[in-house]
PDB file of N, CA and C in Angstrom:
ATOM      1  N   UNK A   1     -34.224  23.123  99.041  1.00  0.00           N
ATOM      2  CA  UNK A   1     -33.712  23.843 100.163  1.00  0.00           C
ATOM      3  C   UNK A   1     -32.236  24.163  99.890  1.00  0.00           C
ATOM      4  N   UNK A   2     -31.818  25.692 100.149  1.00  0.00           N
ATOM      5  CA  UNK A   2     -30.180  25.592 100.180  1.00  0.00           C
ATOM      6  C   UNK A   2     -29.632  25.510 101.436  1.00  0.00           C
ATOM      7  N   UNK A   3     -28.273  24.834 101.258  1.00  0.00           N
ATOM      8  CA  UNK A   3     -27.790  24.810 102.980  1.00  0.00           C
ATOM      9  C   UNK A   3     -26.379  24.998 102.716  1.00  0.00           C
ATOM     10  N   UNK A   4     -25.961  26.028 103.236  1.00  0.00           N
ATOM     11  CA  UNK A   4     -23.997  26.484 103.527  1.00  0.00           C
ATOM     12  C   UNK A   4     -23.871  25.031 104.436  1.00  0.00           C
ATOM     13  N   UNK A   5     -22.470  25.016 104.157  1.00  0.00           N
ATOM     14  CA  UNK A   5     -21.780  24.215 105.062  1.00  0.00           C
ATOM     15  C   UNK A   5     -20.886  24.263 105.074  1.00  0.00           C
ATOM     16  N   UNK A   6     -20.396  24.967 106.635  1.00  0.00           N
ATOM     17  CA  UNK A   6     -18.887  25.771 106.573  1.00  0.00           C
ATOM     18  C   UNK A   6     -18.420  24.674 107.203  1.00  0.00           C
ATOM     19  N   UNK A   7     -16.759  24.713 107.218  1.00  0.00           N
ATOM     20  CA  UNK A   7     -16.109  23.392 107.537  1.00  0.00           C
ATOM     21  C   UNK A   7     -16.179  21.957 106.720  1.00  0.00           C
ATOM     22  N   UNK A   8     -16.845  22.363 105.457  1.00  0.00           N
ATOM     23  CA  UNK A   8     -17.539  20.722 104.678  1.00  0.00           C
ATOM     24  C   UNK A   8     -16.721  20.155 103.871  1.00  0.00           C
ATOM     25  N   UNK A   9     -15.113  20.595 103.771  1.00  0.00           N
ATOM     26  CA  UNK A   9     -14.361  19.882 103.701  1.00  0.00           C
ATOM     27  C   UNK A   9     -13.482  19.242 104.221  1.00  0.00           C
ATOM     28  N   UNK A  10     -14.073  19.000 105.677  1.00  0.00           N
ATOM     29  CA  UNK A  10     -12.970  17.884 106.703  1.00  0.00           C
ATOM     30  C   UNK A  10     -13.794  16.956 106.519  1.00  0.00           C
ATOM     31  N   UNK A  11     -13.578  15.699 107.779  1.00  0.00           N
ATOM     32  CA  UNK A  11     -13.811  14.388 107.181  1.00  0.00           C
ATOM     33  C   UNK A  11     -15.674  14.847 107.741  1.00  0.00           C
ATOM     34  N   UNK A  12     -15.497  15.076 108.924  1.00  0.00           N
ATOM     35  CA  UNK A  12     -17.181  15.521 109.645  1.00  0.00           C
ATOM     36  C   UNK A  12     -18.146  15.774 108.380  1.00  0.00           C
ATOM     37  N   UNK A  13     -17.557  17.166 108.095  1.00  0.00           N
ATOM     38  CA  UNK A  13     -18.372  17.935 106.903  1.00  0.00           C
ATOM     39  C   UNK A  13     -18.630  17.610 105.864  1.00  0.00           C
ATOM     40  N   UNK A  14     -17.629  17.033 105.287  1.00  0.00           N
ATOM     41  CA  UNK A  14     -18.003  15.700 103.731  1.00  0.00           C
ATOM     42  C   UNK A  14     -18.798  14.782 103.850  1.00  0.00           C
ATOM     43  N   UNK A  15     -18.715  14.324 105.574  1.00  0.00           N
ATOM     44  CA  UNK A  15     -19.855  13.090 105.702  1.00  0.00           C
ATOM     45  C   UNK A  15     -21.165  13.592 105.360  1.00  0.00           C
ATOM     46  N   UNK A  16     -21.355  14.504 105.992  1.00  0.00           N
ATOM     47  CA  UNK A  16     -22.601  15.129 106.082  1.00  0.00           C
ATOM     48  C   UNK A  16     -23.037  15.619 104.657  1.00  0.00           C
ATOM     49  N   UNK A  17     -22.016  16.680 104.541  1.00  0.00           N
ATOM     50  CA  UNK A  17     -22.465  16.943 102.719  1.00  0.00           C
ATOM     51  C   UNK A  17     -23.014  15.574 101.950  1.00  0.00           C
ATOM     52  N   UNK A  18     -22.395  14.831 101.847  1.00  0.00           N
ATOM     53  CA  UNK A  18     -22.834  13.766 101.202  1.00  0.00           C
ATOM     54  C   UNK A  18     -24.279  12.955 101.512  1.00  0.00           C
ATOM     55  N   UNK A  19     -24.751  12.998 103.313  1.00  0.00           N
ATOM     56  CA  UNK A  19     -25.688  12.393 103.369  1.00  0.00           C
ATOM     57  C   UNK A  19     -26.494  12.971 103.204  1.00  0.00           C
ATOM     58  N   UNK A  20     -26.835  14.555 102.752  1.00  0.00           N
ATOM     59  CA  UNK A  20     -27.567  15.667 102.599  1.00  0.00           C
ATOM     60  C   UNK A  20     -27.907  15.469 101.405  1.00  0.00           C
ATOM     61  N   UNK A  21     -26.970  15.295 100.859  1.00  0.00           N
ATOM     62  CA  UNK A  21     -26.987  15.023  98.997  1.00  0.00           C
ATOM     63  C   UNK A  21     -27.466  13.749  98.770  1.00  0.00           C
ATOM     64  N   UNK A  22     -27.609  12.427  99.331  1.00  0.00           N
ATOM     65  CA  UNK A  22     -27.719  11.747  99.149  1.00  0.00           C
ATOM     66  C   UNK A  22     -29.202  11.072  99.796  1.00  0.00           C
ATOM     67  N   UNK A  23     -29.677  11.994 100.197  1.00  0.00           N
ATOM     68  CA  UNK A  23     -30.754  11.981 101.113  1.00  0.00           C
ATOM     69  C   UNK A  23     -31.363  10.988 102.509  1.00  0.00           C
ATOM     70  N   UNK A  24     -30.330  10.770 102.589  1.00  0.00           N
ATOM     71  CA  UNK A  24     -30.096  10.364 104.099  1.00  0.00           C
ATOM     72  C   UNK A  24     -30.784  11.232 105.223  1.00  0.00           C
ATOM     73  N   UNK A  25     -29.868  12.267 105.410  1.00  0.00           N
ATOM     74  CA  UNK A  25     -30.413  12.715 106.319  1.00  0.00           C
ATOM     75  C   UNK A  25     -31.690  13.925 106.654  1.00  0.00           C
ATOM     76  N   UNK A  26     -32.154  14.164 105.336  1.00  0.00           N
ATOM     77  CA  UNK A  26     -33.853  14.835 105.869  1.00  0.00           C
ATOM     78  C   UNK A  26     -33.797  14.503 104.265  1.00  0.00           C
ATOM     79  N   UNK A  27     -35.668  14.110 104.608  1.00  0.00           N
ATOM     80  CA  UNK A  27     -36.147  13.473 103.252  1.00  0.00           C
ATOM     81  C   UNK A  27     -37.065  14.377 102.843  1.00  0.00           C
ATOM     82  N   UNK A  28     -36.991  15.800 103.105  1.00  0.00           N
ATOM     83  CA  UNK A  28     -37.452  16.613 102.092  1.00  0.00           C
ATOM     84  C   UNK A  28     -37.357  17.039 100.943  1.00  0.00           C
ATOM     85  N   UNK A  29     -36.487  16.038 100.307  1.00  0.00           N
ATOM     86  CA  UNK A  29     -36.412  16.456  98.878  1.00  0.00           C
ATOM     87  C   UNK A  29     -35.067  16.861  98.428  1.00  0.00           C
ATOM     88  N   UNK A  30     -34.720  17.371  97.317  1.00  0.00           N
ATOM     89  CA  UNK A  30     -33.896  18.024  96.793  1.00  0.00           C
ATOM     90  C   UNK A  30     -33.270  19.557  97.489  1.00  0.00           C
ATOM     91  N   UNK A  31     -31.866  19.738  97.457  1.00  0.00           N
ATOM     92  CA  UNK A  31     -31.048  20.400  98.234  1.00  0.00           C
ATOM     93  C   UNK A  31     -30.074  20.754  97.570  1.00  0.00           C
ATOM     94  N   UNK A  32     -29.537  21.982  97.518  1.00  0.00           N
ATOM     95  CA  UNK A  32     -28.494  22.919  97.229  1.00  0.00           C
ATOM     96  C   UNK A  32     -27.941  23.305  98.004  1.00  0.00           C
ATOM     97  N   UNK A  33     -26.435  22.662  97.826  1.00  0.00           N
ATOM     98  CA  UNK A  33     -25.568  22.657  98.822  1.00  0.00           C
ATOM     99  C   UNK A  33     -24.311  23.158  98.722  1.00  0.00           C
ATOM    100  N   UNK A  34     -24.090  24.190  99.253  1.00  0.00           N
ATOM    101  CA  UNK A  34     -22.815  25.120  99.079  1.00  0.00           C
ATOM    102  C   UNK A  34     -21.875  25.192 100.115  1.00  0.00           C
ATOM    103  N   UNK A  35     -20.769  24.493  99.852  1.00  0.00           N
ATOM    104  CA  UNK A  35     -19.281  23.722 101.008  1.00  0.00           C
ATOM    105  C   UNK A  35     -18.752  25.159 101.084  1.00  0.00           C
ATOM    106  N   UNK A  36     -18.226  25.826 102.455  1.00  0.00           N
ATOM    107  CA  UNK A  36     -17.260  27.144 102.505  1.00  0.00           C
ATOM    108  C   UNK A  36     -16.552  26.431 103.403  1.00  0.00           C
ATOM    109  N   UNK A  37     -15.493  26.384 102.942  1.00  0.00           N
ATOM    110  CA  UNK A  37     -14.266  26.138 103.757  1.00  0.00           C
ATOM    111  C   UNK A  37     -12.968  26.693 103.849  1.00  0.00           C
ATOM    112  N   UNK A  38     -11.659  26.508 104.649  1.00  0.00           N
ATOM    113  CA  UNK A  38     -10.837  27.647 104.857  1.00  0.00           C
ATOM    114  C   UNK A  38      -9.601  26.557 104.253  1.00  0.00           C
ATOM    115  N   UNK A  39      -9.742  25.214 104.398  1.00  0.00           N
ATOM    116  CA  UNK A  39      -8.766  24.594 103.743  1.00  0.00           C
ATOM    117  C   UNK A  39      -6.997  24.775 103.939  1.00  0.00           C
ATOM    118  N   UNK A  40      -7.798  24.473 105.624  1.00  0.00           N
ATOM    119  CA  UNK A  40      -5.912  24.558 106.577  1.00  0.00           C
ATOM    120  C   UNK A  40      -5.670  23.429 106.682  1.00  0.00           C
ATOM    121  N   UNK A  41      -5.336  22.612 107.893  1.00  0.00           N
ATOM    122  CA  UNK A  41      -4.804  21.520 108.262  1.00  0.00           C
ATOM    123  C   UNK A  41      -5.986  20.412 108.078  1.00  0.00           C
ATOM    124  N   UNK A  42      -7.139  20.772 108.483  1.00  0.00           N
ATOM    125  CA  UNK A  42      -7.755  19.334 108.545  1.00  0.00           C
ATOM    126  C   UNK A  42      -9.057  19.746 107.290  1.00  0.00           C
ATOM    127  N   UNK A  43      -9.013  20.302 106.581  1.00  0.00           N
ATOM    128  CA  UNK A  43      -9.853  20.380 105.131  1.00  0.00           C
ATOM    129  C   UNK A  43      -9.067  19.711 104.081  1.00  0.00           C
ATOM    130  N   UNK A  44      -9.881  19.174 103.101  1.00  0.00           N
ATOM    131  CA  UNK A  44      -9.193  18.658 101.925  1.00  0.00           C
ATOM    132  C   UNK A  44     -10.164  18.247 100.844  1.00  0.00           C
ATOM    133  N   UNK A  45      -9.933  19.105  99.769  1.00  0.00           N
ATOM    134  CA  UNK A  45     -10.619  18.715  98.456  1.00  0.00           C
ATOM    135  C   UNK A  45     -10.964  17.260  98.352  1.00  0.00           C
ATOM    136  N   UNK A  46     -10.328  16.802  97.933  1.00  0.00           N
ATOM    137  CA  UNK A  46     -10.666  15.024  97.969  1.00  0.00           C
ATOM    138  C   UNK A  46     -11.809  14.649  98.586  1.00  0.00           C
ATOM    139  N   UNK A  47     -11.494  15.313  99.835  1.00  0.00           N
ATOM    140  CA  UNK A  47     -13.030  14.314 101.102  1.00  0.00           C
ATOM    141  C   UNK A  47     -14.198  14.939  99.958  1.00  0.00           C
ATOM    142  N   UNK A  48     -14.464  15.804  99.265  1.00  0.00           N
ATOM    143  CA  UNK A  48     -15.670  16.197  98.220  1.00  0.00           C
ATOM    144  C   UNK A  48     -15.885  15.671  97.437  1.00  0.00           C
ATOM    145  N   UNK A  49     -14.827  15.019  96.555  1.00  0.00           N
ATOM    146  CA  UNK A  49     -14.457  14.256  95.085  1.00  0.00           C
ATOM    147  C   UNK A  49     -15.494  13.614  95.237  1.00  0.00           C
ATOM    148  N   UNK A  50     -16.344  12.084  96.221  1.00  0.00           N
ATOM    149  CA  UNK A  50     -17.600  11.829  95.741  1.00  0.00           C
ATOM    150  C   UNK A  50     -18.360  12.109  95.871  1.00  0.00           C
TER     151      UNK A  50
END
């Protein structure tokens, strides 16, 4: 499955990216996951790093 995820570099959106990726949160399988973010005040590369 692919899934955008705008905002997925604040702390919210990294959580999630990660439990998506990590299959936490729907156990359908494998997922392609593409972070769009605007990377103002509350985005930050890092929250992605793991």
């Amino acid at each position: 499955m692919r899934i955008l995820v705008t905002g997925g570099a604040g702390f919210i959106g990294s959580e999630y990216v990660r439990g998506l990726l990590g299959g936490q949160l729907d156990g359908s399988g494998e997922h392609t996951v593409t972070v769009y973010d605007k990377l103002t005040y509350s985005g930050n590369l890092a929250n992605l790093a793991p």
